[in-house]
N, C-alpha and C. Protein backbone atom coordinates (compact mmCIF):
# COMPACT_ATOMS: atom_id res chain seq x y z
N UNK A 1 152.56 54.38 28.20
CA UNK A 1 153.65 54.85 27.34
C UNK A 1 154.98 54.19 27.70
N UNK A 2 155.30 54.34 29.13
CA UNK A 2 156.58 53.37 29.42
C UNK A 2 156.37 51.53 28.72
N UNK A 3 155.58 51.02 28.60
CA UNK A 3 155.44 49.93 28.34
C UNK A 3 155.84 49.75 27.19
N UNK A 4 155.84 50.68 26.19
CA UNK A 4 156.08 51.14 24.69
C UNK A 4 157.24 51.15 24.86
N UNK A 5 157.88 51.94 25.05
CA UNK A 5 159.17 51.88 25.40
C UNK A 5 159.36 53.72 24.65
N UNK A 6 158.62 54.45 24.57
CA UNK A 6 158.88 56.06 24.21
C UNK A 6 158.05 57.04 24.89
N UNK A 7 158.19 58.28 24.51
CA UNK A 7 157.26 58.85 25.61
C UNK A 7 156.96 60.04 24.07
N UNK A 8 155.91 60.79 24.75
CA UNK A 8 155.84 61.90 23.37
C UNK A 8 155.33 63.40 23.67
N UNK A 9 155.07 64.34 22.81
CA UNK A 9 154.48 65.45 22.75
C UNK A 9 153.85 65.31 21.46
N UNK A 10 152.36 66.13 21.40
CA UNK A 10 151.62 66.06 20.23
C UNK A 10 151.75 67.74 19.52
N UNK A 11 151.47 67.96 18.52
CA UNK A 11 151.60 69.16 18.15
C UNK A 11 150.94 69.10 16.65
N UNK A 12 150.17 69.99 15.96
CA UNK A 12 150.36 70.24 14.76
C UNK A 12 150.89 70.30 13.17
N UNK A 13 183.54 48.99 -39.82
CA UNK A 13 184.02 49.22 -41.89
C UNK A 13 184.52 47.29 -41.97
N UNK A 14 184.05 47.19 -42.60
CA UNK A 14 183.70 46.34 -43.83
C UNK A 14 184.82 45.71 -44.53
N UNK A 15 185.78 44.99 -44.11
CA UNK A 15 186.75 45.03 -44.96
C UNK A 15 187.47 44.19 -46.20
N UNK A 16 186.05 43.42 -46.14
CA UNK A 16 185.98 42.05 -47.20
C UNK A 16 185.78 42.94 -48.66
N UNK A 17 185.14 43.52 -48.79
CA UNK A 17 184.62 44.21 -49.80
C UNK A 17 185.81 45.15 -50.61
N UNK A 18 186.98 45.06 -50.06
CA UNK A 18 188.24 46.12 -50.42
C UNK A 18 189.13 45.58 -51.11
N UNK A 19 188.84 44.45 -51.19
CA UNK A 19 190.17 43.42 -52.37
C UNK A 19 189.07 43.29 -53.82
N UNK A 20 188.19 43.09 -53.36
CA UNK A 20 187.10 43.11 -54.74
C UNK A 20 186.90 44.24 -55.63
N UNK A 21 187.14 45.46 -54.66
CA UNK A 21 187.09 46.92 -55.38
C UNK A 21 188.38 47.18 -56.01
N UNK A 22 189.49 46.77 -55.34
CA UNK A 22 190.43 47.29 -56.16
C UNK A 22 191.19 46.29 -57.72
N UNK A 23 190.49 44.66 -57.17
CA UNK A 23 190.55 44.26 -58.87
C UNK A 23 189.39 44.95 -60.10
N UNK A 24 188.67 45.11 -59.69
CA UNK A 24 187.25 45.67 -60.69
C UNK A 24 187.88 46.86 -60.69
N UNK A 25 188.94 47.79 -59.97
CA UNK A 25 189.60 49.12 -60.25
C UNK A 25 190.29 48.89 -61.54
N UNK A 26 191.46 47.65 -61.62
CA UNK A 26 191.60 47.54 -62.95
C UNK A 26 191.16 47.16 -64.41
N UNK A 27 189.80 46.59 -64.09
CA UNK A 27 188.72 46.33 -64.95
C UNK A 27 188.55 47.90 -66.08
N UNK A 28 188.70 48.74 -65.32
CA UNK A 28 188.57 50.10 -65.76
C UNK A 28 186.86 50.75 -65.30
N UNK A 29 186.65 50.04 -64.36
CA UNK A 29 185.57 50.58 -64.15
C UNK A 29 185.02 51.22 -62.42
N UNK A 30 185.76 52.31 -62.17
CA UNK A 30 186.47 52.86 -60.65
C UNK A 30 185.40 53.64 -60.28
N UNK A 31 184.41 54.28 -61.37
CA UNK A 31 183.38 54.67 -60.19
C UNK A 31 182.12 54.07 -59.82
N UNK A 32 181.88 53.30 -60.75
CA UNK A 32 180.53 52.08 -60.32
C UNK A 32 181.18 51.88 -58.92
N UNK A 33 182.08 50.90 -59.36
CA UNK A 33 183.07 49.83 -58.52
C UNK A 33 183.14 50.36 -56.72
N UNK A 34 183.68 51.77 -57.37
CA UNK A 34 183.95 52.31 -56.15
C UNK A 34 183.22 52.64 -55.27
N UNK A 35 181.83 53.48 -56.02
CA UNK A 35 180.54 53.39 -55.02
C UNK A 35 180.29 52.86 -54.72
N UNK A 36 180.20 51.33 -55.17
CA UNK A 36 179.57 50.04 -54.67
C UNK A 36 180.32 49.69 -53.47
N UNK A 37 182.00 49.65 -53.55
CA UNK A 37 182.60 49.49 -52.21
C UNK A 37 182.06 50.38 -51.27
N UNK A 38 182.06 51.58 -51.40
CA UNK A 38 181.58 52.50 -50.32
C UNK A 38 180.54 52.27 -49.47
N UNK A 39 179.16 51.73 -50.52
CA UNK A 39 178.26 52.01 -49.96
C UNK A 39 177.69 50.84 -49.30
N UNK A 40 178.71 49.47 -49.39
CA UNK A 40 178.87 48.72 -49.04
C UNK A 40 179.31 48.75 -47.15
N UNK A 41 180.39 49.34 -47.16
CA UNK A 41 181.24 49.81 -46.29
C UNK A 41 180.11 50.55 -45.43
N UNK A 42 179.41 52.02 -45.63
CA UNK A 42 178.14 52.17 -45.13
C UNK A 42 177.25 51.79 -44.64
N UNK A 43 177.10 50.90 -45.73
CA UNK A 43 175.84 49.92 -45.27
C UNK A 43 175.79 48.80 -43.92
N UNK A 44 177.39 48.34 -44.36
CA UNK A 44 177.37 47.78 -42.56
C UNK A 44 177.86 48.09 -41.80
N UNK A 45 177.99 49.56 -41.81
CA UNK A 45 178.29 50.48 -40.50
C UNK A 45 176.84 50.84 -40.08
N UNK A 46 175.66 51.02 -40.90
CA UNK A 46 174.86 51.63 -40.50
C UNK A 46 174.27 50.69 -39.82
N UNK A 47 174.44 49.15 -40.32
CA UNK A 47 173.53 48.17 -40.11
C UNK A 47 174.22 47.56 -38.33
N UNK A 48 175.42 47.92 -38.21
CA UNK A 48 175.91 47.93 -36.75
C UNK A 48 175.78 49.05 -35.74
N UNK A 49 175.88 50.02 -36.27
CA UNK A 49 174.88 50.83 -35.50
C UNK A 49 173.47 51.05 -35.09
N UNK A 50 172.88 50.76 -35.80
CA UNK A 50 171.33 50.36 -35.62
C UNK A 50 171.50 48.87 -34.99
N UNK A 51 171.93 47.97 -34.77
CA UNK A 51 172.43 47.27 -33.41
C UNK A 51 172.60 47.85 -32.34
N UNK A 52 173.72 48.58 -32.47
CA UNK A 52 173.72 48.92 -31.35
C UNK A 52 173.03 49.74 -30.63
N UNK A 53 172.49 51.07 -31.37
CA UNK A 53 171.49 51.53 -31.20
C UNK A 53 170.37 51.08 -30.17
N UNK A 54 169.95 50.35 -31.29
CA UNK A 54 169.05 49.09 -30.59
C UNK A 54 169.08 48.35 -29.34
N UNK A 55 170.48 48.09 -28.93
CA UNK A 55 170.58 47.17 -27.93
C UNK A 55 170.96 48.07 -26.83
N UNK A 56 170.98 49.59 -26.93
CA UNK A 56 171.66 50.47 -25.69
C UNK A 56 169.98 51.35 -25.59
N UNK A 57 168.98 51.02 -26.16
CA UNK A 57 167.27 51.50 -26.48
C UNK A 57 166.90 50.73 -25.28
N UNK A 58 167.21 49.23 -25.60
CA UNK A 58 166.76 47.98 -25.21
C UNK A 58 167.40 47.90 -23.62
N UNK A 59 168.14 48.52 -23.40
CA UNK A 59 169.00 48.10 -22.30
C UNK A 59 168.68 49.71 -21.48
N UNK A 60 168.75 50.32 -21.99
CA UNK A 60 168.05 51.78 -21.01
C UNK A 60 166.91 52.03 -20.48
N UNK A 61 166.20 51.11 -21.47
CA UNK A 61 164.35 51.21 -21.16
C UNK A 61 164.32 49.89 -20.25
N UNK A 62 165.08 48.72 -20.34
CA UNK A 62 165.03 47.56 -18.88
C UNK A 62 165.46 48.47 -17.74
N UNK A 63 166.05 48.93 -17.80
CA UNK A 63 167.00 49.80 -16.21
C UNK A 63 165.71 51.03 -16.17
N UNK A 64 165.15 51.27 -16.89
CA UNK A 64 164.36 52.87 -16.53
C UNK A 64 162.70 51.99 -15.80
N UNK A 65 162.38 50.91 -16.71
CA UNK A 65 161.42 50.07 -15.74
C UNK A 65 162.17 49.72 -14.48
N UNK A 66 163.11 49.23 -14.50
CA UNK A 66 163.18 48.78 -12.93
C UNK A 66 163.61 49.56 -11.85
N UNK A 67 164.04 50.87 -12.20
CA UNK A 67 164.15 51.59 -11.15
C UNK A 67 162.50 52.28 -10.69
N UNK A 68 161.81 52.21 -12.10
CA UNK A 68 160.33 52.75 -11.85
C UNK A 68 159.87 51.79 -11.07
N UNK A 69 159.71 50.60 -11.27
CA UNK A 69 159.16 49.50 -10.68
C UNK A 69 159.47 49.79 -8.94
N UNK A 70 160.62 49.74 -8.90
CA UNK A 70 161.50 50.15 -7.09
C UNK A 70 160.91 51.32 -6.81
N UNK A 71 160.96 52.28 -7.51
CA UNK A 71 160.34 53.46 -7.17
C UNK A 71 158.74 53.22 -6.54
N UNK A 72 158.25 52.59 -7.31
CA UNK A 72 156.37 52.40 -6.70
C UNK A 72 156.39 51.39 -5.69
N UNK A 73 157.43 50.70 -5.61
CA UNK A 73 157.64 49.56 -4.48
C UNK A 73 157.88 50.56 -3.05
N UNK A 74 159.00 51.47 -3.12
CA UNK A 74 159.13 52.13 -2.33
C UNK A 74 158.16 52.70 -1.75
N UNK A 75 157.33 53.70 -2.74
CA UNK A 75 156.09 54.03 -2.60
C UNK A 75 154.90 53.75 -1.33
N UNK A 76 154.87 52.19 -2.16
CA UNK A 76 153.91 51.52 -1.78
C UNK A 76 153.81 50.65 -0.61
N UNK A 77 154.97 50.02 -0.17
CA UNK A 77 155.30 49.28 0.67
C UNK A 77 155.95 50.12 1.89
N UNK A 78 155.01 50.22 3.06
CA UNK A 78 155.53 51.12 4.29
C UNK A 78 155.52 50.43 5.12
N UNK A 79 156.66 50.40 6.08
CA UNK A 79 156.79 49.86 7.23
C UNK A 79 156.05 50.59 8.38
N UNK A 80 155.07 49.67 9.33
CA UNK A 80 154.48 50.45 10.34
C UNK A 80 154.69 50.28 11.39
N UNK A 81 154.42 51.27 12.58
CA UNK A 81 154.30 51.22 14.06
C UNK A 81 152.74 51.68 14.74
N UNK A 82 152.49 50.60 15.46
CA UNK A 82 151.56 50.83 16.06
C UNK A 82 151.63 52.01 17.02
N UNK A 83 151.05 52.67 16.54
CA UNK A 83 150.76 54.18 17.56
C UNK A 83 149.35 55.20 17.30
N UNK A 84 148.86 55.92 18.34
CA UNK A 84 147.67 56.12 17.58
C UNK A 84 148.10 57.64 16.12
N UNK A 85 147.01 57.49 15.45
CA UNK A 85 147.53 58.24 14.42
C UNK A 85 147.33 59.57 14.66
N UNK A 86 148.37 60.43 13.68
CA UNK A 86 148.37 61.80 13.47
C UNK A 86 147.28 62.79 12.23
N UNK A 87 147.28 63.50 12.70
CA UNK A 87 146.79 63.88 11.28
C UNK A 87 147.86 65.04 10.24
N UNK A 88 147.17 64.52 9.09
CA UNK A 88 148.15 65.96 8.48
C UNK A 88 149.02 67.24 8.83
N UNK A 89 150.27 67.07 8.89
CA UNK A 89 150.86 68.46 9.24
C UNK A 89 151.21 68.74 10.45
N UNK A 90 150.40 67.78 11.72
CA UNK A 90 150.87 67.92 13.03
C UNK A 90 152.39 67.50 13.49
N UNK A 91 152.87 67.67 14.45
CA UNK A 91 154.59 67.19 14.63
C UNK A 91 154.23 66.48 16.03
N UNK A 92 154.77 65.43 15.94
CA UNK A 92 154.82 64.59 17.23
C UNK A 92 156.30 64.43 17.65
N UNK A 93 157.00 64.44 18.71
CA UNK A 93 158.21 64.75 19.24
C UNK A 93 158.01 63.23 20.27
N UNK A 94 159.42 62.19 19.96
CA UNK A 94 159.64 61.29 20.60
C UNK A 94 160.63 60.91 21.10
N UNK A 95 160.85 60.21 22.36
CA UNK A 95 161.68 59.70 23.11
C UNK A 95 161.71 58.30 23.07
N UNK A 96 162.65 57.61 21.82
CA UNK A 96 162.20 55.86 21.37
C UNK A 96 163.73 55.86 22.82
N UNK A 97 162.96 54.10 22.78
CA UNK A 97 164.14 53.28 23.65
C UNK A 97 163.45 51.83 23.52
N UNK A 98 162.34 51.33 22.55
CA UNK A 98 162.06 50.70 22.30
C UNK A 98 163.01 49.75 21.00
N UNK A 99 163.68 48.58 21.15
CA UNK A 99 164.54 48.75 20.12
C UNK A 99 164.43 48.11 18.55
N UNK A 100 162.83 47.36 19.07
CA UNK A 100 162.25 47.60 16.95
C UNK A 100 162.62 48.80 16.50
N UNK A 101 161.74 49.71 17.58
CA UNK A 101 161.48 51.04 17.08
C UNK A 101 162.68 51.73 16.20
N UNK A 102 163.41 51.55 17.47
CA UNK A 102 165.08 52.22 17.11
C UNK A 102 165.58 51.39 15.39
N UNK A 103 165.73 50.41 15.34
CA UNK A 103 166.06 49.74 14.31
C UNK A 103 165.44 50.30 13.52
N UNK A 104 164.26 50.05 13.29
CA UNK A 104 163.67 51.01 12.12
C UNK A 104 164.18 52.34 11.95
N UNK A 105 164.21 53.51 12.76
CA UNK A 105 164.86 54.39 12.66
C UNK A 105 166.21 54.45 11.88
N UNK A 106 166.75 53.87 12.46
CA UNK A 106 168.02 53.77 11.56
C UNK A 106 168.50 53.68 10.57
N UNK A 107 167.45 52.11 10.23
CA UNK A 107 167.25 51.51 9.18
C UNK A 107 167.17 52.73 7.54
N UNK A 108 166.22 53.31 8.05
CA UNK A 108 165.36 54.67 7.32
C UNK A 108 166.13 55.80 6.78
N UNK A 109 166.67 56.14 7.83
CA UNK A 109 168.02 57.01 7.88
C UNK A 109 168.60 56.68 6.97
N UNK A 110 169.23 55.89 6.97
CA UNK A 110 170.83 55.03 6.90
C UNK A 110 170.32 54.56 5.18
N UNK A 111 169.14 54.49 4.55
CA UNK A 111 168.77 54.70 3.77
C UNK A 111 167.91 55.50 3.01
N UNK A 112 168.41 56.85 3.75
CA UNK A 112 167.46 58.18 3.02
C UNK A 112 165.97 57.66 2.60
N UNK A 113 165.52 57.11 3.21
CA UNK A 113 164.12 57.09 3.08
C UNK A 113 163.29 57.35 4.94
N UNK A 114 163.50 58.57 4.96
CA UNK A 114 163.41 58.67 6.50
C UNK A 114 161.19 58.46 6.91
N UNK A 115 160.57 57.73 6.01
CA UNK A 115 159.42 57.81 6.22
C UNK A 115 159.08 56.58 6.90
N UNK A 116 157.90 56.03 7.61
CA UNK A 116 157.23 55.52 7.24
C UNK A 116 156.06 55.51 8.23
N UNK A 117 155.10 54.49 8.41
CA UNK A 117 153.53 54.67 8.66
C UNK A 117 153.11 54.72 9.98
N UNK A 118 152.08 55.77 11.00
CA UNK A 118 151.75 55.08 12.15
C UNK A 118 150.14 54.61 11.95
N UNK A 119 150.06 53.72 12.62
CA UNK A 119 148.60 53.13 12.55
C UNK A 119 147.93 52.71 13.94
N UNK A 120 146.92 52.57 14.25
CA UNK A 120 146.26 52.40 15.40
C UNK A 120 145.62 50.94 15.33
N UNK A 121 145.33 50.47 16.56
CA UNK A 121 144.70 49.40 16.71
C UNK A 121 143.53 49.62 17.10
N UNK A 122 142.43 48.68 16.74
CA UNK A 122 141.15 48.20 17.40
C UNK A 122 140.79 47.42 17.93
N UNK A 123 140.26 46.70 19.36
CA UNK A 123 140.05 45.85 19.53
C UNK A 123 138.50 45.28 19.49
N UNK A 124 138.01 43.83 18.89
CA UNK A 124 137.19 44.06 18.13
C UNK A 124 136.31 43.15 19.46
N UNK A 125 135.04 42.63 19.61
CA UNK A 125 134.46 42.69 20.75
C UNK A 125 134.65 41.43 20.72
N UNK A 126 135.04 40.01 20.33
CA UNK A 126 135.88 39.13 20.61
C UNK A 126 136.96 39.02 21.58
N UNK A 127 137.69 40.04 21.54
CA UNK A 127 138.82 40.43 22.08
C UNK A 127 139.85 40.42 21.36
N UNK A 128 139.79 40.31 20.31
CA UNK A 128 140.89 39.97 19.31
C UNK A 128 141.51 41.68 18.96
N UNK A 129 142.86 41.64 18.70
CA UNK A 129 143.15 43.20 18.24
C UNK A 129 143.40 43.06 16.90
N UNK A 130 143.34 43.95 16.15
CA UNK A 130 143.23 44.43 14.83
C UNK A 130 143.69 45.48 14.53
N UNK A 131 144.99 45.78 13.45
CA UNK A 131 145.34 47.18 13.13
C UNK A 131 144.14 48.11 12.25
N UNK A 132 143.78 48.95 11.96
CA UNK A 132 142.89 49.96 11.67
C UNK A 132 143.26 50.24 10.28
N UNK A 133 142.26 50.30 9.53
CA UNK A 133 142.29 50.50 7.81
C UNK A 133 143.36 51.62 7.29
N UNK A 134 143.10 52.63 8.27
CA UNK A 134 143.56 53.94 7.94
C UNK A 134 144.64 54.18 8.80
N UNK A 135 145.57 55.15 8.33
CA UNK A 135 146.81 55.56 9.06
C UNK A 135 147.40 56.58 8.33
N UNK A 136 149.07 57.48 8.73
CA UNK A 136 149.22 58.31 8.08
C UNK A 136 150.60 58.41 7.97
N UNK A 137 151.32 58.71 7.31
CA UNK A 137 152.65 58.65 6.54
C UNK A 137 153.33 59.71 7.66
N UNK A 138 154.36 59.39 8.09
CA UNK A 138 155.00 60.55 8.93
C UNK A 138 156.77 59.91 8.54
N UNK A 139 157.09 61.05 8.33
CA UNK A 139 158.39 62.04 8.26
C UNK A 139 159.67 62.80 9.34
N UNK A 140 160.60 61.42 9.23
CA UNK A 140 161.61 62.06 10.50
C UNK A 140 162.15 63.46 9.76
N UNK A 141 161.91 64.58 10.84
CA UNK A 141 162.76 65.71 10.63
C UNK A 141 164.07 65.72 10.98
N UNK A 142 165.40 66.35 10.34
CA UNK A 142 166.15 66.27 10.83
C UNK A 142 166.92 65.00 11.16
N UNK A 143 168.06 65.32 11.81
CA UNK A 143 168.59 63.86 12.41
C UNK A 143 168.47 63.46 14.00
N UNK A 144 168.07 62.45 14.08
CA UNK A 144 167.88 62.13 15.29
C UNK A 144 168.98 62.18 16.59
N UNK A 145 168.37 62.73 17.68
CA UNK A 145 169.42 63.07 18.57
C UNK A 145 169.03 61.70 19.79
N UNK A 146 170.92 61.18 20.39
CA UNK A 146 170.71 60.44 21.07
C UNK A 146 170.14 61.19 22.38
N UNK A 147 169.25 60.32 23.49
CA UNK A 147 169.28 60.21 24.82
C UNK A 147 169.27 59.91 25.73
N UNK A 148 169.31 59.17 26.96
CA UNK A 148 169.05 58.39 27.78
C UNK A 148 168.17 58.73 28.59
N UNK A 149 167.55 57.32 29.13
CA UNK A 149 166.27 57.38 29.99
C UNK A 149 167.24 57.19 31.45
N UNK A 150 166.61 58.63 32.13
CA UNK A 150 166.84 58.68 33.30
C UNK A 150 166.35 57.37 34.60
N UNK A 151 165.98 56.87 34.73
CA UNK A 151 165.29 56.16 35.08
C UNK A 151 166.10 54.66 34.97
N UNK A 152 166.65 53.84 34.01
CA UNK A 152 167.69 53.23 33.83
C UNK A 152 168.57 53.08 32.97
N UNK A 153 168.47 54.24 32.29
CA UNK A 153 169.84 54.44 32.10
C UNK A 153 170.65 53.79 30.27
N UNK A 154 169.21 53.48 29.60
CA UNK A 154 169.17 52.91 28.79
C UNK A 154 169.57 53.96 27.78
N UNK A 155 170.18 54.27 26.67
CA UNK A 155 169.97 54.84 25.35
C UNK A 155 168.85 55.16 23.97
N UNK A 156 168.85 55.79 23.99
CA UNK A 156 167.49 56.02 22.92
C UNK A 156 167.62 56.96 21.75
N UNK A 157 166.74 57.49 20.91
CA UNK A 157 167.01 58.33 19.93
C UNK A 157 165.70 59.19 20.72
N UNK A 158 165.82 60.40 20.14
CA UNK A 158 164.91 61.65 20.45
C UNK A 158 164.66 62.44 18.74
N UNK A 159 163.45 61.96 18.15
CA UNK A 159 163.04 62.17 16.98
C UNK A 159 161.96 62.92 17.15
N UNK A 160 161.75 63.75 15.63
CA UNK A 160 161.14 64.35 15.84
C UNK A 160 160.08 64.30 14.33
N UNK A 161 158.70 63.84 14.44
CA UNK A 161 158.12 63.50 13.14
C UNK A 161 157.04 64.26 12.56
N UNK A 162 156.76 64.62 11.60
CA UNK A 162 155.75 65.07 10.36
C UNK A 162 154.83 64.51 9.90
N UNK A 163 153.64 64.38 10.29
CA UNK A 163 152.81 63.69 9.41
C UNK A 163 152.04 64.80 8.45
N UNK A 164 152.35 63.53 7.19
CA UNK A 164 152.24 64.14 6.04
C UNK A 164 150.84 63.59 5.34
N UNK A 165 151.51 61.82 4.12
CA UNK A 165 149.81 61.93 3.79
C UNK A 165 148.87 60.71 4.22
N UNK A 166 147.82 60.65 4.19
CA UNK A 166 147.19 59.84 4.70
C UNK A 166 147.06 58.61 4.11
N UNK A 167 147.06 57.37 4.35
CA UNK A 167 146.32 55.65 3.49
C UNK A 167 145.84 55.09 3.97
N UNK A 168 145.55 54.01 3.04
CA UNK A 168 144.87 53.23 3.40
C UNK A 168 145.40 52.11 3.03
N UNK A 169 145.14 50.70 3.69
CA UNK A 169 146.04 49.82 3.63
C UNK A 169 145.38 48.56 3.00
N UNK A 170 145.98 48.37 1.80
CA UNK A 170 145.54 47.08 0.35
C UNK A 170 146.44 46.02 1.28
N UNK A 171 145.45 44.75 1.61
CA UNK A 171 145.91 43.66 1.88
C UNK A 171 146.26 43.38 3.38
N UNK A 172 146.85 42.78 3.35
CA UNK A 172 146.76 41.97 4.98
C UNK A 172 148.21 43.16 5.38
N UNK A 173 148.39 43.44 6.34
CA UNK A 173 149.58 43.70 7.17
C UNK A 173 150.42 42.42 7.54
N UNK A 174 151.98 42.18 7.45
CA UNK A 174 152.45 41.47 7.70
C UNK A 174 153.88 41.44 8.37
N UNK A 175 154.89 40.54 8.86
CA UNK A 175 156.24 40.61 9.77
C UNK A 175 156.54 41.36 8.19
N UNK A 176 157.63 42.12 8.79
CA UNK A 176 158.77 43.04 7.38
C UNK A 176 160.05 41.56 7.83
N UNK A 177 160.85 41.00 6.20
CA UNK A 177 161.98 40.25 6.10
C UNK A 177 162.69 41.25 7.09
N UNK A 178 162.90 42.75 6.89
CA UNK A 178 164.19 43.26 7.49
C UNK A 178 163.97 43.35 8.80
N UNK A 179 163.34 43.44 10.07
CA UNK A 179 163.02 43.70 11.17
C UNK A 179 162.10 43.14 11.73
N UNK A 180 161.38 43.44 13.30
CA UNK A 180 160.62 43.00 14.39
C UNK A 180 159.32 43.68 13.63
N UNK A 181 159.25 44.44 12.91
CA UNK A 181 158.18 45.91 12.57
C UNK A 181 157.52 45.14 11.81
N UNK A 182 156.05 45.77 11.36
CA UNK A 182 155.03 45.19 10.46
C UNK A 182 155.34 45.65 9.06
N UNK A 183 154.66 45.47 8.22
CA UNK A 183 154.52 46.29 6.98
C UNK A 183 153.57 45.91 6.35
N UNK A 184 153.16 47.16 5.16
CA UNK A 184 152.26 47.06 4.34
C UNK A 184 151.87 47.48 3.35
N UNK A 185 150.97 46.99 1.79
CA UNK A 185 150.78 47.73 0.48
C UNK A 185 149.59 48.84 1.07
N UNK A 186 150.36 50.14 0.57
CA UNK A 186 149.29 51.12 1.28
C UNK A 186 148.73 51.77 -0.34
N UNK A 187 148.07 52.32 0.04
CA UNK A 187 147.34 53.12 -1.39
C UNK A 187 146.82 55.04 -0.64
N UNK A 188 147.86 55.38 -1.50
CA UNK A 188 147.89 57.28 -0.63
C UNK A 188 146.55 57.77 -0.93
N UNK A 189 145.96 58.93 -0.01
CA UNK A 189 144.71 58.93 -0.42
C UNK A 189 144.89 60.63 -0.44
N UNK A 190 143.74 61.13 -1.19
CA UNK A 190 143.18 62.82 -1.53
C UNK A 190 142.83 62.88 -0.37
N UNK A 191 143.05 63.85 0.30
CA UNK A 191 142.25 64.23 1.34
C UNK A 191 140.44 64.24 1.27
N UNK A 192 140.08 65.14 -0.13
CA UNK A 192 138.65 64.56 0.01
C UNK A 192 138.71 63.34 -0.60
N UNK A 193 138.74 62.34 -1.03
CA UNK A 193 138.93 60.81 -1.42
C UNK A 193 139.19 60.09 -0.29
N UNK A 194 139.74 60.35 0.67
CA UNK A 194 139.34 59.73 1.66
C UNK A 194 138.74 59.86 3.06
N UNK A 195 138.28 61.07 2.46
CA UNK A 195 136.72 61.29 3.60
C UNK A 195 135.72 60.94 3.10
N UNK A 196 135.72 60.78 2.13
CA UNK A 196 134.31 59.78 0.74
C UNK A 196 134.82 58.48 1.50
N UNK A 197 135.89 57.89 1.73
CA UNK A 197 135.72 55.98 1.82
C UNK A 197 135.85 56.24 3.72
N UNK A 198 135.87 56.97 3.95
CA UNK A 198 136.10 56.88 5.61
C UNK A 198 134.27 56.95 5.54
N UNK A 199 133.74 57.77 5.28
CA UNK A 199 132.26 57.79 5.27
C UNK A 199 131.53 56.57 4.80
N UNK A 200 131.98 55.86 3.74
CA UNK A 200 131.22 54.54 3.64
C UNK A 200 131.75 53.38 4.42
């Protein structure tokens, strides 16, 4: 655990059209004439509104995809730490001084998205290590309190986490652009849905 760099506890208008109307006014003929200006006048008000209409339809439904789009990105894309996993609902209590770790933390915070993944390794009889298919979504409670490690004296956060739901991980694991940390496309699973694919 010191090597890690944390320690833990497990737990549970129109206006062309207006010089034309008023000569045809003296024509003697003012209410053809005049409707015709009107409905003229109407007509390409309506026909600019249904523009615009149109183009504030067109422009609400681009912005409502792309925040949906970010939204399933968010979703989907979790940053992980190797640790072994939790299960549903348990609380694990930590002492980081590791300073990926910490970064991420922050990171999370500092953008109200206080989640993301722990996952376990395997090592496979090659010797090669390998992160593990499965893992589980955990949840900083609260805000993290600073502390220092007695020992030297270093600074740390003292968090405290939730695991919530379980995945499984679509595609390779890879470096995250923002940090030292991994990441990955996860796919959330039913609890029985994924005791059906843990079994095969």
């Amino acid at each position: 655990c010191a090597s890690l760099g944390w320690s833990f506890s497990l737990s549970r208008i129109n206006k062309s059209s207006a010089p034309s109307a008023l000569r045809d006014f003296n024509t003697h003929q003012p209410t053809k004439l005049f409707s015709f200006a009107f409905d003229d006048f109407s007509d390409a008000n309506n026909d600019e509104e249904e523009d615009n209409g149109e183009d504030s339809d067109y422009s609400f439904m681009a912005s409502l995809r792309q925040r949906m789009n970010q939204a399933t990105e968010r979703d989907t894309l979790l940053p992980l730490i190797v640790l072994d996993t939790m299960l549903p609902r348990q609380v694990l209590k930590l002492q980081v001084y590791n300073p990926t770790f910490l970064d991420l933390i922050r990171l999370r915070v500092a953008d109200e998205t206080p989640t993301f993944g722990l996952l376990g390794m395997a090592r496979l009889a090659t010797g090669e290590h390998v992160h593990l298919k499965y893992g589980v979504e955990v949840h900083i409670e609260g805000k993290p309190e600073v502390c220092v490690n007695a020992k030297d004296g270093k600074s740390g956060l003292k968090i405290e986490l939730v695991a919530k739901r379980r995945f499984r991980i679509e595609g390779d694991v890879s470096q995250s652009p923002m940090g030292g940390w991994t990441e990955a496309t996860v796919e959330f699973l039913e609890s029985s849905k994924q005791e059906a694919d843990e079994e095969n």
